[in-house]
N, C-alpha and C. Protein backbone atom coordinates (compact mmCIF):
# COMPACT_ATOMS: atom_id res chain seq x y z
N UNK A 1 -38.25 232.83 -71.81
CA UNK A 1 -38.49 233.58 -73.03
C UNK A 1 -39.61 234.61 -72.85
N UNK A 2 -40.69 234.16 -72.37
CA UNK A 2 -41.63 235.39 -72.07
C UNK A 2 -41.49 236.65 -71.64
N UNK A 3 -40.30 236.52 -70.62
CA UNK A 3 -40.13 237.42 -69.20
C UNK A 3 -39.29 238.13 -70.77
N UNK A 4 -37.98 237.71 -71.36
CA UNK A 4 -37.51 238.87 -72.35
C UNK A 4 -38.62 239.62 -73.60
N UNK A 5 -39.34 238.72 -73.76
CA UNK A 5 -40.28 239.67 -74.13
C UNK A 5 -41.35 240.61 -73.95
N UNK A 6 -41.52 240.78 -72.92
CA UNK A 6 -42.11 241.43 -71.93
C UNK A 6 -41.06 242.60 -71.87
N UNK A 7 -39.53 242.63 -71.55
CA UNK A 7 -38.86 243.35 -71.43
C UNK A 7 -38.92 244.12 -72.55
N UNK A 8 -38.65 243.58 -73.82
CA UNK A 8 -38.50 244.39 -74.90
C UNK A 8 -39.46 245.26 -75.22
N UNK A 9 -40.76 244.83 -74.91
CA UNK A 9 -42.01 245.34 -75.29
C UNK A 9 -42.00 246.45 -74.67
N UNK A 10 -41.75 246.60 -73.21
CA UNK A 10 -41.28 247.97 -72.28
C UNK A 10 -40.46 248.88 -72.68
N UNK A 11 -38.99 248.02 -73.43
CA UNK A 11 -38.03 249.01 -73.93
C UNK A 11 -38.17 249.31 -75.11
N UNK A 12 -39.30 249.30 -76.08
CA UNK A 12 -39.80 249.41 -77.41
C UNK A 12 -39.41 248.52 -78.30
N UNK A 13 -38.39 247.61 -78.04
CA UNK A 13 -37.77 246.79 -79.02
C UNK A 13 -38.69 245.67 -79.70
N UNK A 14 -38.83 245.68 -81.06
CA UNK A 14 -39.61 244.81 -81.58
C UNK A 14 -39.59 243.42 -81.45
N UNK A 15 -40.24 242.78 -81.14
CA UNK A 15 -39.37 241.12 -80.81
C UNK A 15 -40.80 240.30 -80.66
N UNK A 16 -40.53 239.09 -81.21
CA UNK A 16 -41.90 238.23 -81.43
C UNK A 16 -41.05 236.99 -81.80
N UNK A 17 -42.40 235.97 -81.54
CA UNK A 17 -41.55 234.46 -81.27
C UNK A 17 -42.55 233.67 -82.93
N UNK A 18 -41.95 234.81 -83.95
CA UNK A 18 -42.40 234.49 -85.46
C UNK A 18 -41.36 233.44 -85.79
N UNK A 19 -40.90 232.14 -85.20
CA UNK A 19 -39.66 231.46 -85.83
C UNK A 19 -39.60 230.51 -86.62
N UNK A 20 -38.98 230.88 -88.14
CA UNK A 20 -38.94 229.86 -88.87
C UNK A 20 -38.50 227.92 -89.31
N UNK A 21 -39.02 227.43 -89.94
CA UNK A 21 -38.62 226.12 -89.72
C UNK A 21 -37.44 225.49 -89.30
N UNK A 22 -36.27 226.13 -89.23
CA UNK A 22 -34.82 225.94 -89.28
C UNK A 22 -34.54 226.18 -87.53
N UNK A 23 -35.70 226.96 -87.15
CA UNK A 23 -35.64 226.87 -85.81
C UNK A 23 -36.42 226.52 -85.10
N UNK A 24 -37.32 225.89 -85.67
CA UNK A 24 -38.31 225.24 -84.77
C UNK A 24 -37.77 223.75 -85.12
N UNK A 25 -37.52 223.14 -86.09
CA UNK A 25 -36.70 221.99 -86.19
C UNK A 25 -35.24 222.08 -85.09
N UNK A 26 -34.44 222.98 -85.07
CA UNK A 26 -33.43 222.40 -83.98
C UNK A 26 -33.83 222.76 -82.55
N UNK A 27 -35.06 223.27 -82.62
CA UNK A 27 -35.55 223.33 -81.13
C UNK A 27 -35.90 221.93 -80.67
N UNK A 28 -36.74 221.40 -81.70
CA UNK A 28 -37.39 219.89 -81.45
C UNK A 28 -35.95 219.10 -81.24
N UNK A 29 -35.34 219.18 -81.95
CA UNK A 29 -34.18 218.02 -82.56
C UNK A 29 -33.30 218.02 -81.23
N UNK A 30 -33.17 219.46 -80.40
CA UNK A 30 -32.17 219.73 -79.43
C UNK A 30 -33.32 219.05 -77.85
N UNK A 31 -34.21 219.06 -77.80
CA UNK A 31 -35.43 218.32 -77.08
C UNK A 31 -35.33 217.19 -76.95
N UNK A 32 -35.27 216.81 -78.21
CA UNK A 32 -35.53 215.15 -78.10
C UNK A 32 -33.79 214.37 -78.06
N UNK A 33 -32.53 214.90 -78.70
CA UNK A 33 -31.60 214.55 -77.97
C UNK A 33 -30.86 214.63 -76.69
N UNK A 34 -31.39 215.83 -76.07
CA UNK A 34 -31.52 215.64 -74.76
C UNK A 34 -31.86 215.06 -73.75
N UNK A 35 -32.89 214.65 -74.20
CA UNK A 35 -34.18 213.64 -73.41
C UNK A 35 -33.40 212.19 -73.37
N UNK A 36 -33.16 211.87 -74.97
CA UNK A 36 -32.57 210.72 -75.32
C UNK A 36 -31.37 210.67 -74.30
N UNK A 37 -30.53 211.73 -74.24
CA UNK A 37 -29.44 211.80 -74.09
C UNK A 37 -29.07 211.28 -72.37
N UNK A 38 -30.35 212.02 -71.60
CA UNK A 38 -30.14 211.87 -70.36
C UNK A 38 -31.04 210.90 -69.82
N UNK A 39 -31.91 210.13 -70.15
CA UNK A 39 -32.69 209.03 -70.14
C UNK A 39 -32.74 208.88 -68.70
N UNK A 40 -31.43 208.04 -68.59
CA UNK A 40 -30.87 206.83 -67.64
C UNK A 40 -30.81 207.83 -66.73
N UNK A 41 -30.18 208.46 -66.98
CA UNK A 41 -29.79 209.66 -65.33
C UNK A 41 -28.53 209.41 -64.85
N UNK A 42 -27.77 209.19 -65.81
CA UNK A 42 -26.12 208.62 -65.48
C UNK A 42 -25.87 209.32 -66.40
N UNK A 43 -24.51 209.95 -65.69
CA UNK A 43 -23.72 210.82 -67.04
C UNK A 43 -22.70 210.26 -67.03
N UNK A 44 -21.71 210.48 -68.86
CA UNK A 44 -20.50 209.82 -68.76
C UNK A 44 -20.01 211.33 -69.80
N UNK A 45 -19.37 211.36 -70.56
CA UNK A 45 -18.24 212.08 -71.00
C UNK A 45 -18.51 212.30 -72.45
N UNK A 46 -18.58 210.88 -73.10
CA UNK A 46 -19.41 210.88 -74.32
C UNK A 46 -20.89 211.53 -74.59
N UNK A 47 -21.78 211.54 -73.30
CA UNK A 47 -22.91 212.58 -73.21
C UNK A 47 -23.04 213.76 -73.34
N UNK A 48 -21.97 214.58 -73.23
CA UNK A 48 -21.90 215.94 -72.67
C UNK A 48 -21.06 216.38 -74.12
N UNK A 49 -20.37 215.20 -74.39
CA UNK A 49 -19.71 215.76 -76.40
C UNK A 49 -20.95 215.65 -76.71
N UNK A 50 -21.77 214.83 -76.73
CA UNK A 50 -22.88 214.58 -78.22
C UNK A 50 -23.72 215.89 -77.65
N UNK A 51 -23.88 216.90 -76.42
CA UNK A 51 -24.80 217.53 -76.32
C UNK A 51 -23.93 219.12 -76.74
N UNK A 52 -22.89 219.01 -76.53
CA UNK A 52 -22.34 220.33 -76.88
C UNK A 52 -21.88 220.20 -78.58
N UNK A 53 -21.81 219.19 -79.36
CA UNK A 53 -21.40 218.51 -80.54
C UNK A 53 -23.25 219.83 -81.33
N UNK A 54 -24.00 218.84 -80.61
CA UNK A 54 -25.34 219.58 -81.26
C UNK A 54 -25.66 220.89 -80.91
N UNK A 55 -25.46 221.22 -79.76
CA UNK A 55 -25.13 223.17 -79.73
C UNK A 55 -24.23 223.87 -81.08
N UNK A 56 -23.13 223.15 -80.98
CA UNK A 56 -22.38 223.50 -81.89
C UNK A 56 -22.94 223.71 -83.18
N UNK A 57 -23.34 222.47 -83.43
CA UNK A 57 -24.06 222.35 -85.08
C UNK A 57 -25.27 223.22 -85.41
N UNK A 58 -26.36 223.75 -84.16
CA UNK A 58 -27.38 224.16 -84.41
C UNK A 58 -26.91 226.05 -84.74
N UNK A 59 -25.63 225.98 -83.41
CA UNK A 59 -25.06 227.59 -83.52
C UNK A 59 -24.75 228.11 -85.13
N UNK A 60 -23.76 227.11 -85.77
CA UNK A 60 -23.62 226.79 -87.05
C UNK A 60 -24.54 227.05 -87.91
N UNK A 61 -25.64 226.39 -87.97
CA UNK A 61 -26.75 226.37 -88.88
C UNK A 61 -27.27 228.03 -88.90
N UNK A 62 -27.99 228.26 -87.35
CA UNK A 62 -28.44 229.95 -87.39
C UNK A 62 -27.59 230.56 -87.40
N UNK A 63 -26.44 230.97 -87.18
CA UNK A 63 -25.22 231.66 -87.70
C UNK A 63 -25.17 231.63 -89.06
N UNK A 64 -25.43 230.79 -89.79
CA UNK A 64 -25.61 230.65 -91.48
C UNK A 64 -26.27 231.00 -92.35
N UNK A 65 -27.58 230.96 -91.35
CA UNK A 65 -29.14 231.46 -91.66
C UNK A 65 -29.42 232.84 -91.58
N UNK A 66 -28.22 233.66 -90.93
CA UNK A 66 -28.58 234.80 -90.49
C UNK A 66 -27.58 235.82 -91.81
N UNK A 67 -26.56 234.96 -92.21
CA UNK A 67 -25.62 235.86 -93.08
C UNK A 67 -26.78 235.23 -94.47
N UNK A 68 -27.27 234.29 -94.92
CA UNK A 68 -27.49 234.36 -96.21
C UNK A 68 -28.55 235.07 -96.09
N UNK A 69 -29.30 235.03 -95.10
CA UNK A 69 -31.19 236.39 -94.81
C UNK A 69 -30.64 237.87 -94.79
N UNK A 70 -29.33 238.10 -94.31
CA UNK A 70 -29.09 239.64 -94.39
C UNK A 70 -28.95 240.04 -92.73
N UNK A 71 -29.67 239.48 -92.11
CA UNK A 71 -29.97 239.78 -90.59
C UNK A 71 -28.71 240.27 -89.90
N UNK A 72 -28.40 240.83 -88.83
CA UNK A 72 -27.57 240.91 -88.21
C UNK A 72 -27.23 240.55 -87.38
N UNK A 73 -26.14 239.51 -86.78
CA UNK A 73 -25.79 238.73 -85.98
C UNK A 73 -25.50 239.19 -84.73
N UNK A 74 -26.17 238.72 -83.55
CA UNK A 74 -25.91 239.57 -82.33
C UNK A 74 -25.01 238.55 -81.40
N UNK A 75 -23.94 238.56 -81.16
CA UNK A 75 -23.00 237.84 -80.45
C UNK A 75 -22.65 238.26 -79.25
């Protein structure tokens, strides 16, 4: 994350790591099920749903966050 902001700052683009609760909560939340997730250090099948299951949901959430704020969605 630094190194792109560093970039932007070069290419004038405004960009700052101002992020609201909705994303600092699925930052934590995506942290700590990960951690949980890979513990053991054995992977099975059911691991890799529950980790793309929560990508999914978090994509969801800021995708949601971004149409009711007005923002524009960069895909």
């Amino acid at each position: 994350v630094p190194l792109i902001i560093i970039v932007a700052w070069i290419g004038g683009i405004p960009m700052d790591l101002d992020l609201n609760i909705l994303e600092i909560g699925s930052l934590g939340l995506s942290i700590l099920i990960t951690a949980f997730t890979l513990q053991d250090g054995t992977s099975h099948y059911m691991k890799g749903l529950i980790l793309m299951l929560c990508y999914i949901i978090i994509a969801e959430f800021l995708f949601f966050l971004c149409q009711i704020s007005g923002q524009e969605v960069l895909i």
